[in-house]
Protein backbone atom coordinates (compact mmCIF):
# COMPACT_ATOMS: atom_id res chain seq x y z
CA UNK A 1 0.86 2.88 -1.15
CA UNK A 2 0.51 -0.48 0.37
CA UNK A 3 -2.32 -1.82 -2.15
CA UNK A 4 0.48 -0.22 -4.84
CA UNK A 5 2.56 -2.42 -3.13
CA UNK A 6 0.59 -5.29 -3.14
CA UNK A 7 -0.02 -5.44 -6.87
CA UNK A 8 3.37 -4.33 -7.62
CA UNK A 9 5.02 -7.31 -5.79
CA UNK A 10 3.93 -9.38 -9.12
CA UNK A 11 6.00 -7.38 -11.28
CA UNK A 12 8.76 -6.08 -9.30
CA UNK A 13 9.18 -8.95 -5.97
CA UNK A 14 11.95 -10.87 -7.99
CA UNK A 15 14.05 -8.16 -8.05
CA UNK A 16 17.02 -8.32 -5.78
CA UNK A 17 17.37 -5.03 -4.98
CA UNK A 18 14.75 -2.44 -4.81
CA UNK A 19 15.24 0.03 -7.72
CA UNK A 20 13.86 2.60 -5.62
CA UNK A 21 16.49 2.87 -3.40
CA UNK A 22 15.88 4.82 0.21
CA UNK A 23 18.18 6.09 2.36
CA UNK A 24 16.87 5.91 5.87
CA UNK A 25 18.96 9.10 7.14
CA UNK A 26 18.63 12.51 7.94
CA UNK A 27 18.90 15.89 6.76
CA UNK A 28 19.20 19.77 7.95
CA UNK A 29 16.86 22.40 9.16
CA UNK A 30 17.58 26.20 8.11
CA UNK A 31 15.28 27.60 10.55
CA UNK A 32 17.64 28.01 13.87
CA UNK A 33 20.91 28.82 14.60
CA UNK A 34 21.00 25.69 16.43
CA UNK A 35 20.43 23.56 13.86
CA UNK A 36 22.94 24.79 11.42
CA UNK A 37 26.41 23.56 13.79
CA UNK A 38 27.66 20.20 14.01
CA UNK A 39 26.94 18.15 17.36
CA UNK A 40 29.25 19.19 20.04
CA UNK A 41 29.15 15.94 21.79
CA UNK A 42 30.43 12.83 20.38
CA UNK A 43 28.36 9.84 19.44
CA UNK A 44 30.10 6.50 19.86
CA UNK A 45 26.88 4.26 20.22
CA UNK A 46 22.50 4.88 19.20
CA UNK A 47 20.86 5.13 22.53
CA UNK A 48 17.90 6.06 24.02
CA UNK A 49 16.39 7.92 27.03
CA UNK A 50 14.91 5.51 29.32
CA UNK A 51 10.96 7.14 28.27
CA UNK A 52 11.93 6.11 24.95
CA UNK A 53 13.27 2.88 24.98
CA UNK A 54 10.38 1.88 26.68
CA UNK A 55 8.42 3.31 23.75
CA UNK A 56 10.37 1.46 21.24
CA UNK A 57 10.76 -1.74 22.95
CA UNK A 58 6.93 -1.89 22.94
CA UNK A 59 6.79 -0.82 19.37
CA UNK A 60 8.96 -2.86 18.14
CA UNK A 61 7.14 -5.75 19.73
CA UNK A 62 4.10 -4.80 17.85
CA UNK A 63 5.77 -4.44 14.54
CA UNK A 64 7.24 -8.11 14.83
CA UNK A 65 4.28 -9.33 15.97
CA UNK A 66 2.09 -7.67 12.78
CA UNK A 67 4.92 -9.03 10.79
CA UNK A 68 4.03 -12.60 12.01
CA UNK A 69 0.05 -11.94 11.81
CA UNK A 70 0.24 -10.49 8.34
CA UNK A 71 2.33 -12.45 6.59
CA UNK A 72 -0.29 -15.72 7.62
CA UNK A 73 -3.32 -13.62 7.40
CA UNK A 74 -2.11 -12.40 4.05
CA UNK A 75 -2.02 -16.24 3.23
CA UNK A 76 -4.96 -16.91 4.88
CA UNK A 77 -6.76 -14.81 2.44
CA UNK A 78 -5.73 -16.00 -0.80
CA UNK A 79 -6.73 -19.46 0.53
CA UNK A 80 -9.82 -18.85 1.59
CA UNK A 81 -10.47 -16.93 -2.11
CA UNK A 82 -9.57 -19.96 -3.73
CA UNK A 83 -11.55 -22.33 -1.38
CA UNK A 84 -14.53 -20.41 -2.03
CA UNK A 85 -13.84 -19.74 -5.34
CA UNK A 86 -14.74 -16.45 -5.47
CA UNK A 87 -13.05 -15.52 -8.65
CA UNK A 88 -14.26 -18.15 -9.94
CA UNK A 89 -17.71 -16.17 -9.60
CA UNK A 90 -15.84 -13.39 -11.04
CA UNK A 91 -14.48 -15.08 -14.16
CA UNK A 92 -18.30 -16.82 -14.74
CA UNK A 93 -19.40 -13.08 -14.84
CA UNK A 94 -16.98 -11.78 -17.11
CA UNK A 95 -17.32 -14.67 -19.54
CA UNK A 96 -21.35 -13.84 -19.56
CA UNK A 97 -20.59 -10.15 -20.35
CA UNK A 98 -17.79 -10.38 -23.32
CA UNK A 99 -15.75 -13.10 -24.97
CA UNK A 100 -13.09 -10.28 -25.07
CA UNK A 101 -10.17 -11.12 -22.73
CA UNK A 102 -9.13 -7.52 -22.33
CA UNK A 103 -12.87 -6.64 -21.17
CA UNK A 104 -13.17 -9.60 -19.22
CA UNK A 105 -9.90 -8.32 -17.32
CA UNK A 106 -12.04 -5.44 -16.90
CA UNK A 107 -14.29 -6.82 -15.00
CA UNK A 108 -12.07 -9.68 -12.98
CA UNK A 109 -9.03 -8.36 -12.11
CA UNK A 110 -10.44 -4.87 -10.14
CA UNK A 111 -12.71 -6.93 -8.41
CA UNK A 112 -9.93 -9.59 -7.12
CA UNK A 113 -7.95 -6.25 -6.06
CA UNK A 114 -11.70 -5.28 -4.71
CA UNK A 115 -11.72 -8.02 -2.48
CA UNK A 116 -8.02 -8.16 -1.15
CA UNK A 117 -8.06 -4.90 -0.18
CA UNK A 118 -11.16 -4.98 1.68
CA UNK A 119 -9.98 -8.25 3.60
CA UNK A 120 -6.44 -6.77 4.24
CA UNK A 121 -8.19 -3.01 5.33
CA UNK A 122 -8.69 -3.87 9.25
CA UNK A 123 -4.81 -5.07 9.46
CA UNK A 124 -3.87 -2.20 7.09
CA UNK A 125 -5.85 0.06 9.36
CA UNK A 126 -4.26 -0.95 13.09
CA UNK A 127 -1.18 -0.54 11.54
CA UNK A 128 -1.75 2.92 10.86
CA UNK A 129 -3.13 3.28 14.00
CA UNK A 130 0.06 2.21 15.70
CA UNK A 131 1.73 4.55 13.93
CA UNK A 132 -1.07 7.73 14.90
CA UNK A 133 -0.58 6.35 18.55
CA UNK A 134 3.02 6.05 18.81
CA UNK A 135 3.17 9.74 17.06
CA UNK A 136 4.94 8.44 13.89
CA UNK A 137 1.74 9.47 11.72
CA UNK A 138 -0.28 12.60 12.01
CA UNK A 139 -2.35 11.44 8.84
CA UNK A 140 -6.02 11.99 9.69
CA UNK A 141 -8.06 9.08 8.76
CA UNK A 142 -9.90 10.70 5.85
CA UNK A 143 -6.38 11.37 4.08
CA UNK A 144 -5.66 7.85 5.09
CA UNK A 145 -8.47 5.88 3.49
CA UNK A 146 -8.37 8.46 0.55
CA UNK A 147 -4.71 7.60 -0.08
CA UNK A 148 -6.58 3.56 0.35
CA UNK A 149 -8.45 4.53 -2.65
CA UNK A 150 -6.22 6.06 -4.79
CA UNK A 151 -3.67 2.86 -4.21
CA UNK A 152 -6.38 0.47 -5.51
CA UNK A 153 -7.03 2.66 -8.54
CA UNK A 154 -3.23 2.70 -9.53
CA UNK A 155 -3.15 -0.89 -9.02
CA UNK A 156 -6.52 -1.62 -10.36
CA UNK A 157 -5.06 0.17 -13.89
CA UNK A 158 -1.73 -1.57 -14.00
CA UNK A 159 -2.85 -4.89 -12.97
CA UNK A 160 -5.41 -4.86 -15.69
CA UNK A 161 -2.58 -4.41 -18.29
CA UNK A 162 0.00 -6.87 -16.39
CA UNK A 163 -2.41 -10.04 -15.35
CA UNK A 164 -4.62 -9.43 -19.31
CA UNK A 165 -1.27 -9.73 -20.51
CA UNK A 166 -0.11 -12.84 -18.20
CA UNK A 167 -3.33 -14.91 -19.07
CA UNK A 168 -3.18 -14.14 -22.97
CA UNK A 169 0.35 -15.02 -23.24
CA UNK A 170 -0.79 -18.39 -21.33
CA UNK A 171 -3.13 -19.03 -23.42
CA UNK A 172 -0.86 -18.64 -26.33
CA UNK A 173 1.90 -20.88 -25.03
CA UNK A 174 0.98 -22.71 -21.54
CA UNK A 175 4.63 -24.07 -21.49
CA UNK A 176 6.68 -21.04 -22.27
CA UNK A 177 4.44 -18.80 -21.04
CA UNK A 178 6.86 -17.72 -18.33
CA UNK A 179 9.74 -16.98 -20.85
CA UNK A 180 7.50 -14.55 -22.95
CA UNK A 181 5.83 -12.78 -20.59
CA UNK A 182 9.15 -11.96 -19.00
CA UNK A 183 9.82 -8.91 -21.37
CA UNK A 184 6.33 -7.40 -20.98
CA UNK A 185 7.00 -7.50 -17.69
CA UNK A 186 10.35 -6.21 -17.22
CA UNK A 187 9.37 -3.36 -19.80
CA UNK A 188 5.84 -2.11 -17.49
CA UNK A 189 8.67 -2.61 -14.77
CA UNK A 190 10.85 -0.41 -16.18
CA UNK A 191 8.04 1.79 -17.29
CA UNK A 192 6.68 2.21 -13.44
CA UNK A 193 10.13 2.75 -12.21
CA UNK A 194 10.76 5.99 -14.72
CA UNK A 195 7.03 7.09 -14.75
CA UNK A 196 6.36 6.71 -11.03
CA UNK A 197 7.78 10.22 -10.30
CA UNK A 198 6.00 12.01 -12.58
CA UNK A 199 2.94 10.38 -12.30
CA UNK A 200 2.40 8.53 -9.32
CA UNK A 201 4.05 9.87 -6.48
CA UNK A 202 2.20 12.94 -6.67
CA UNK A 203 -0.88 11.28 -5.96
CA UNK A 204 0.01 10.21 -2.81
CA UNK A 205 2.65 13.23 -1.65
CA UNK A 206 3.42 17.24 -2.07
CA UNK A 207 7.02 17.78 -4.21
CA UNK A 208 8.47 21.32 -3.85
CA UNK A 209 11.78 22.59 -5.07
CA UNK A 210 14.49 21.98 -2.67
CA UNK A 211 15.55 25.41 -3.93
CA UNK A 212 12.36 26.97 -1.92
CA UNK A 213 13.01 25.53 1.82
CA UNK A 214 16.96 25.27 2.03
CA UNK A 215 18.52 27.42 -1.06
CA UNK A 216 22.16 26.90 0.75
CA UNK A 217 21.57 23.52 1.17
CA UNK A 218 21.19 23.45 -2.45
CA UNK A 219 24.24 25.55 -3.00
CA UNK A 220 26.56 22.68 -1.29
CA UNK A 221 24.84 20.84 -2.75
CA UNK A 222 26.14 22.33 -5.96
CA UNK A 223 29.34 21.83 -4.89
CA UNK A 224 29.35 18.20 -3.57
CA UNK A 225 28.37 17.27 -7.36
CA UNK A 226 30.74 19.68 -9.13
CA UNK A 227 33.27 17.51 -6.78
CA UNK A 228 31.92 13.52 -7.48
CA UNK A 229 31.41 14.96 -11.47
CA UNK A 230 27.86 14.36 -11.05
CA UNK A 231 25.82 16.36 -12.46
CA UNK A 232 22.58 17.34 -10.18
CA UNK A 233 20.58 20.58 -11.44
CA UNK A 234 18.56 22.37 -8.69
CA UNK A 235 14.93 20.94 -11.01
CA UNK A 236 16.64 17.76 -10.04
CA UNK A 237 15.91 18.24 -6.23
CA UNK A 238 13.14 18.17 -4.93
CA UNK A 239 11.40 18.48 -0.62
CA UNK A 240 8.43 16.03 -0.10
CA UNK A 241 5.74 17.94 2.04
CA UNK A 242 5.69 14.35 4.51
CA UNK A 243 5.11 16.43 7.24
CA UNK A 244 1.73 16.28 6.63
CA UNK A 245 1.31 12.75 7.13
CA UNK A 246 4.02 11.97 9.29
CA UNK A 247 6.71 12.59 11.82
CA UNK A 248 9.40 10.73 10.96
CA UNK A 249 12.65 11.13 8.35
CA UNK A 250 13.59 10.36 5.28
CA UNK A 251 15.17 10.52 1.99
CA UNK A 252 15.36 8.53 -1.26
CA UNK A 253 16.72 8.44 -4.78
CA UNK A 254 13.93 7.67 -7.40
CA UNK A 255 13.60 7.14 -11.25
CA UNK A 256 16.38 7.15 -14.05
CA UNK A 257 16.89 8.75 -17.13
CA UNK A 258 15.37 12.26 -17.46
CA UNK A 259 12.95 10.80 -14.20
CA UNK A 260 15.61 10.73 -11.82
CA UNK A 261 16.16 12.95 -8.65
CA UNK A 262 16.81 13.55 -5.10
CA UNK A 263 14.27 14.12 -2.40
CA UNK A 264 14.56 15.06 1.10
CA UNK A 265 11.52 15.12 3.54
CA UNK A 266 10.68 18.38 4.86
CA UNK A 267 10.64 16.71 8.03
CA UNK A 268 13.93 16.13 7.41
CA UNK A 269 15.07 19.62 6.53
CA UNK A 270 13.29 20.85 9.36
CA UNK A 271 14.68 18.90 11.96
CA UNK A 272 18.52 17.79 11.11
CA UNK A 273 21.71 20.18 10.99
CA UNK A 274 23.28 21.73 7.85
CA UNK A 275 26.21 19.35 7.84
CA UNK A 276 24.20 16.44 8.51
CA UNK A 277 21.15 16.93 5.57
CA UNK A 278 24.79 17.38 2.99
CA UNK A 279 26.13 13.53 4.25
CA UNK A 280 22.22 12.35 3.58
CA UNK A 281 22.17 13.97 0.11
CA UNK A 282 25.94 12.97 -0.02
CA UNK A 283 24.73 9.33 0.66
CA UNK A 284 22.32 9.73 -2.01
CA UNK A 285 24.40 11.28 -4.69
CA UNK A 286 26.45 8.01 -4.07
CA UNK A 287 23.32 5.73 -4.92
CA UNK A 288 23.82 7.63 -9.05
CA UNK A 289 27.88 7.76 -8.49
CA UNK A 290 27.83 3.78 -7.22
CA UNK A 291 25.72 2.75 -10.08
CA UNK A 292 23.15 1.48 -8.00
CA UNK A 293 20.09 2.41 -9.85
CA UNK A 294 21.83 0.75 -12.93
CA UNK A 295 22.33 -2.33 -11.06
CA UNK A 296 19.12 -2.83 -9.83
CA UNK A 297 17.57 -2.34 -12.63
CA UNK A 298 19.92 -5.67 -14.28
CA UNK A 299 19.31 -7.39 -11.05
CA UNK A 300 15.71 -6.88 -11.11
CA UNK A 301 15.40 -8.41 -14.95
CA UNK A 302 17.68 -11.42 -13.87
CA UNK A 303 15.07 -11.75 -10.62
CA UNK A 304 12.08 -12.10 -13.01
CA UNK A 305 13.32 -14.70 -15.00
CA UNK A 306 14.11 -16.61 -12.06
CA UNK A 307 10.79 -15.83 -10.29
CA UNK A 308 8.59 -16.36 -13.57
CA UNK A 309 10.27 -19.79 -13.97
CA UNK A 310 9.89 -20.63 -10.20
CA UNK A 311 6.34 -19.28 -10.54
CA UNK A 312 5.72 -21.86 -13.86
CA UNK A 313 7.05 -24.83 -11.82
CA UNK A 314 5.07 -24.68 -8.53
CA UNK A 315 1.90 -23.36 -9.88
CA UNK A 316 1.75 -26.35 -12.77
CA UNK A 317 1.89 -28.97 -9.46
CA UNK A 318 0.19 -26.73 -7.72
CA UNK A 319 -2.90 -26.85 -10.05
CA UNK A 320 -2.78 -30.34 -11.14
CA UNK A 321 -3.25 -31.41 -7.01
CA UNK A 322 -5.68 -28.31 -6.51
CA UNK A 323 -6.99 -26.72 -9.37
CA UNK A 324 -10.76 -29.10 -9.44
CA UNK A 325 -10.78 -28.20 -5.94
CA UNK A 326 -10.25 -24.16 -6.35
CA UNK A 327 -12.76 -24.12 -9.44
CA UNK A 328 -9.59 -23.28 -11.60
CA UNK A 329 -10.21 -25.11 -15.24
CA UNK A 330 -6.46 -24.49 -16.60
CA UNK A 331 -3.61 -22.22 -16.57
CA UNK A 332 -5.39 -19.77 -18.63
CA UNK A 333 -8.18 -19.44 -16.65
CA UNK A 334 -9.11 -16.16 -14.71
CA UNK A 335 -9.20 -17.98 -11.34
CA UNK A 336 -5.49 -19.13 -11.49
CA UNK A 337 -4.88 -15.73 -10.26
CA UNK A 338 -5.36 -15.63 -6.43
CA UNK A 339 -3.02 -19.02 -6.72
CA UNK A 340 -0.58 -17.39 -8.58
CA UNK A 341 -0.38 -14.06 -5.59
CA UNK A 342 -0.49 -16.78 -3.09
CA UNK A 343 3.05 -18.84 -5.02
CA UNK A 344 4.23 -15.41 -5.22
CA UNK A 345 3.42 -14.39 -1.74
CA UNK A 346 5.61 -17.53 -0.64
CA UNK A 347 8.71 -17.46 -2.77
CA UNK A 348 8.79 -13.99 -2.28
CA UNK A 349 9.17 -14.52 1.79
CA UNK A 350 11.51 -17.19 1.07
CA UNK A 351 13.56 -15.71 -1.46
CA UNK A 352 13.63 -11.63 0.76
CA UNK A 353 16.55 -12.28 2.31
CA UNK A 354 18.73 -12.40 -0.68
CA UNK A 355 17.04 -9.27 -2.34
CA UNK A 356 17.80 -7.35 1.37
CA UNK A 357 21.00 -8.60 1.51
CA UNK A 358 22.49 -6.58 -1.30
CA UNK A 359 20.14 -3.87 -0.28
CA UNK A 360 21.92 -3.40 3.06
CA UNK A 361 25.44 -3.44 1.10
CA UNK A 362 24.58 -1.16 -1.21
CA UNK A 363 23.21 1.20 1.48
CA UNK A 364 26.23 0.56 3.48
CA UNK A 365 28.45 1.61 0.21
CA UNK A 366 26.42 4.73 0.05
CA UNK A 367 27.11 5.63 3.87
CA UNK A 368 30.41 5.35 2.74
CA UNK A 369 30.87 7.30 -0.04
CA UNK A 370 28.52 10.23 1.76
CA UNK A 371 31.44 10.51 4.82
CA UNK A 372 33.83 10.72 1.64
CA UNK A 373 32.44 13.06 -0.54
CA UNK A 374 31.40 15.43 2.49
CA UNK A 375 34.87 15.09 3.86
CA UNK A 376 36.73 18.64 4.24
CA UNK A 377 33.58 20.15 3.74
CA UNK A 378 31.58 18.74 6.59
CA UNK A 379 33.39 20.03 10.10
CA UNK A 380 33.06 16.52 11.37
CA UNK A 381 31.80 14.19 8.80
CA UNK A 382 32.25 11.08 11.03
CA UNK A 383 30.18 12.97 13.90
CA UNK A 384 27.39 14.40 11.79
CA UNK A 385 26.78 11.00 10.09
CA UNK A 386 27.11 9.34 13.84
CA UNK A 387 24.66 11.48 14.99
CA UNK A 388 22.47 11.95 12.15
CA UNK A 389 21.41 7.90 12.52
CA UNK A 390 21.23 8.81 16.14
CA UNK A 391 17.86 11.28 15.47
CA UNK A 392 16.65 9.40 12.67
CA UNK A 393 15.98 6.54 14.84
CA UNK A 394 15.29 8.69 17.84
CA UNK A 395 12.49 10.46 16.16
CA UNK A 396 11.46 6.65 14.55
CA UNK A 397 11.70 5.07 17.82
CA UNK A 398 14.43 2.82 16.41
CA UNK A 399 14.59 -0.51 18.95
CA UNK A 400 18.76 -0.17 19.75
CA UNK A 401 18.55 -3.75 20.49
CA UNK A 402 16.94 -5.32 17.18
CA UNK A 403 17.01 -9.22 15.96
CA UNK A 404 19.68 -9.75 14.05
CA UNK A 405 17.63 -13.09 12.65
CA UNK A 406 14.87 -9.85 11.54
CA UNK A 407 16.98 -7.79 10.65
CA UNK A 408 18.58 -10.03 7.76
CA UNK A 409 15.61 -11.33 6.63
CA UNK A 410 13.35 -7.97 6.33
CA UNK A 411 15.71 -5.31 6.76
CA UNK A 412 16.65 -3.69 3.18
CA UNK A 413 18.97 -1.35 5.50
CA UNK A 414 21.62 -2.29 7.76
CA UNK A 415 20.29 -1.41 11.41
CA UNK A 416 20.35 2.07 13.26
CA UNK A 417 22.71 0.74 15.87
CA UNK A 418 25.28 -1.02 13.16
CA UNK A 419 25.32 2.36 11.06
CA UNK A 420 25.94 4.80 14.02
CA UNK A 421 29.06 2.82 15.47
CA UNK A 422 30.63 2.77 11.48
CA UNK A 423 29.77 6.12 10.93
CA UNK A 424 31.64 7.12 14.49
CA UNK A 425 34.70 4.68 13.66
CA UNK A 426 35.55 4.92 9.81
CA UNK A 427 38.52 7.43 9.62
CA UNK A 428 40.88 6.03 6.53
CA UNK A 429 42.58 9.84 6.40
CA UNK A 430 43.97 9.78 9.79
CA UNK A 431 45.10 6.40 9.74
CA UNK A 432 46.89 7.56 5.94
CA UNK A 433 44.64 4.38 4.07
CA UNK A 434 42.68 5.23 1.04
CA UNK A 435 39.16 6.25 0.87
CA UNK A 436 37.18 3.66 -1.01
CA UNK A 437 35.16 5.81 -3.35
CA UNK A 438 36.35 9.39 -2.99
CA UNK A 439 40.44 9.77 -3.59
C-alpha cells in the first residue's frame, strides 16, 4: 500500500486528520483458557525484557534513520526527474500519439508512477526486510512485490483521473485553478474513503466475519453498542486475515455511510484476552460515537483548500525560477507534475505535525471513552487497557524510550509508554468525578 500511499498523498496529505482512523491496540484470543482472564499482575509502566529492549533500541534506530534517508531520497528523486526531464520525454510522447488530454494522461501519468516506484523499490524493499528480520513480517517476497504491483495499478487508475483532471482545469483557468479543482478533489477523496473497503482493501488483505473467529466477542460486542446507542450489526465487523503477512496487532475503523465498519486483526484475536479485544473495539466504537470520522472528513476538505492554495503559490515561483531549466513550458504542461509531488512532498513534511497532532487527541479521546464504555463490564478496565498497550508494543518492539521531538512530528498516535501509564491511572469512579464520555 505504500505506492497507494504515495499517489494518495496528492489528494488526501492536506487533511488534518487521517479519515482512516487506526487504533494501534489490542484485542482477545478465544483459543485458551488463558487468554480469556484479565492480567493478574498490575501494569503501572510499558517495559521490556532486557533481550527485547535491545531489539527495539536497534530497531528503532533503523526506523529513524530510514525516516531521515527517505524523506531526502524521496526528494532526491523528484529532482533528479525534473533535472533530467524525464517527463518531459514522456509528455513529447504522448503529444505525438493523441492531442486528447485524457489519452495523453494515459500514457504520462502511469509512466511517472512507473518510474517513482522503481526508484523508491530498493528503499521500499530494506524496509520490508527490516521488518522479515526483526520478525514483524512473515510476508514472503513474492506476496510482497505482488502487493508492489497491485499498489501501482490502484494508483496508476486514480491518478489518471485526479492529475487529467488537475492539468485540464489548469488549462482552463491557470489562476483559479486551485479553487476549482478543489471539489473534484475532495469528491474522488470522499469517493476513496467510502469505496476503499469494498474495493480496495481486499486487494491487498483477507476480511472474514468477526462472527466466524470470536462469536462471544461479537456478543459483547452487542452489548457495548446496545449501551453507547450505537448501532453495530455483526455484517458490520469484520477479522483481517494479517496473520499472513505479519506478526504484529492491530485494529482500525474504516469508511462511512453504508461502507463503514470495525476490523480487528486476527493476530489480534489470537493473541490478546477477552476483556482486552472489548476496550480495543470499545476504543473503536468511540471513533463513530466521538464523531471522528465526521470530523475528519470536514477537516480534510478545509486541508485541501489550504494545501491547493499553498500548492498554487510556491509552484507559480517555483516555475517562473525553474521551469526553462526542468523542460516545463507552463502550468498546464504534463511535466509540471514531478514539481508539483516534490511542493507537495515538502509542505506536507512541514505541515505533519499539525495533521498528527489532532490525530493523537482524537486517539487519546477514544482510549478514553473505550475504559468508559467497557467499565462494569470489563473486570478491570484500567488493567486490561494498561496491559493491552503493554503486548501491543511488546509484540511491535515498541522503543519505551521514544523522541518526544519524533514522536510529535510523525506520530498520528500518542506513544506506547504515554498510553499505558493513562490507561493504569484514569479512575474518575473511585475518585466520585464524572466520566467524560460515558455517564
Amino acid at each position: 500500500m505504500k505506492l497507494l500511499a504515495s499517489l494518495l498523498l496528492l489528494v488526501l496529505s492536506f487533511s488534518l486528520i487521517p479519515v482512516k482512523a487506526q487504533a494501534q491496540s489490542p484485542t482477545a484470543s478465544p483459543s485458551s483458557s488463558a487468554a480469556q482472564s484479565a492480567p493478574q499482575t498490575q501494569t503501572t509502566e510499558y517495559t521490556l525484557p532486557p533481550d527485547k529492549l535491545a531489539k527495539s533500541k536497534a530497531l528503532y534506530d533503523l526506523h529513524v534513520k530510514m525516516l531521515i534517508v527517505g524523506t531526502i531520497y524521496g526528494l532526491i528523486v523528484l529532482l533528479a526527474i525534473l533535472y533530467l526531464g524525464i517527463v518531459a520525454r514522456f509528455r513529447d510522447w504522448a503529444e505525438k500519439a493523441t492531442k486528447y488530454s485524457f489519452l495523453q494522461a494515459l500514457v504520462v501519468v502511469p509512466l511517472f508512477l512507473l518510474i517513482t516506484t522503481i526508484l523508491n523499490l530498493p528503499l521500499n524493499a530494506y524496509g520490508h526486510s527490516i521488518s522479515r528480520q526483526y520478525g514483524l513480517s512473515v510476508q514472503g517476497w513474492g506476496s510482497w512485490f505482488a502487493d508492489a504491483g497491485k499498489g501501482f495499478f490502484v494508483s496508476a487508475v486514480i491518478g489518471v483521473v485526479v492529475l487529467w483532471l488537475m492539468i485540464l482545469i489548469i488549462r482552463k483557468s491557470p489562476r483559479r485553478w486551485w479553487f476549482y479543482f478543489w471539489f473534484p478533489v475532495y469528491a474522488i477523496s470522499l469517493l476513496v474513503v467510502y469505496g476503499s473497503p469494498w474495493v480496495i482493501d481486499p486487494l491487498f488483505n483477507k476480511f472474514e466475519p468477526l462472527e466466524k473467529h470470536n462469536p462471544e466477542l461479537v456478543r459483547h460486542i452487542e452489548e457495548l453498542s446496545a449501551r453507547s446507542g450505537l448501532a453495530i450489526p455483526p455484517d458490520r465487523m469484520y477479522a483481517m486475515l494479517a496473520s499472513e503477512k505479519t506478526t504484529e496487532l492491530n485494529a482500525y475503523v474504516t469508511g462511512f455511510g453504508a461502507s463503514k465498519r470495525i476490523v480487528v486483526w486476527d493476530t489480534t484475536i489470537k493473541k490478546m484476552s477477552q476483556p482486552e479485544t472489548l476496550f480495543v473495539v470499545g476504543h473503536e466504537m468511540g471513533h463513530y460515537v466521538l464523531n471522528h470520522i465526521v470530523y475528519g472528513v470536514a477537516l480534510l476538505a478545509i486541508g485541501l483548500f489550504i494545501g491547493l492554495y499553498v500548492i498554487y503559490v510556491i509552484a507559480n515561483w517555483t516555475l517562473r525560477r525553474f521551469g526553462a531549466r526542468w523542460h516545463i513550458r507552463e502550468m498546464g504542461d504534463w511535466a509540471v507534475l514531478p514539481m508539483i509531488f516534490l511542493i507537495l512532498s515538502i509542505v506536507s513534511f512541514f505541515s505533519s505535525p499539525i495533521g498528527n497532532t489532532i490525530s493523537r487527541q482524537m486517539e487519546h479521546n477514544a482510549d478514553i471513552y473505550g475504559m468508559e464504555i467497557t467499565h462494569g463490564i470489563n473486570p478491570d478496565d484500567q488493567e486490561n487497557a494498561a496491559h493491552a498497550f503493554q503486548v501491543l508494543g511488546e509484540v511491535s518492539l515498541d522503543y519505551p524510550y521514544p523522541s518526544r521531538f519524533l514522536n510529535f512530528w510523525y506520530g498520528n498516535h500518542p506513544s506506547i509508554p504515554d498510553r499505558v501509564r493513562f490507561a493504569h491511572n484514569y479512575d474518575p469512579w473511585s475518585k466520585g468525578e464524572q466520566p467524560k464520555y460515558v455517564k
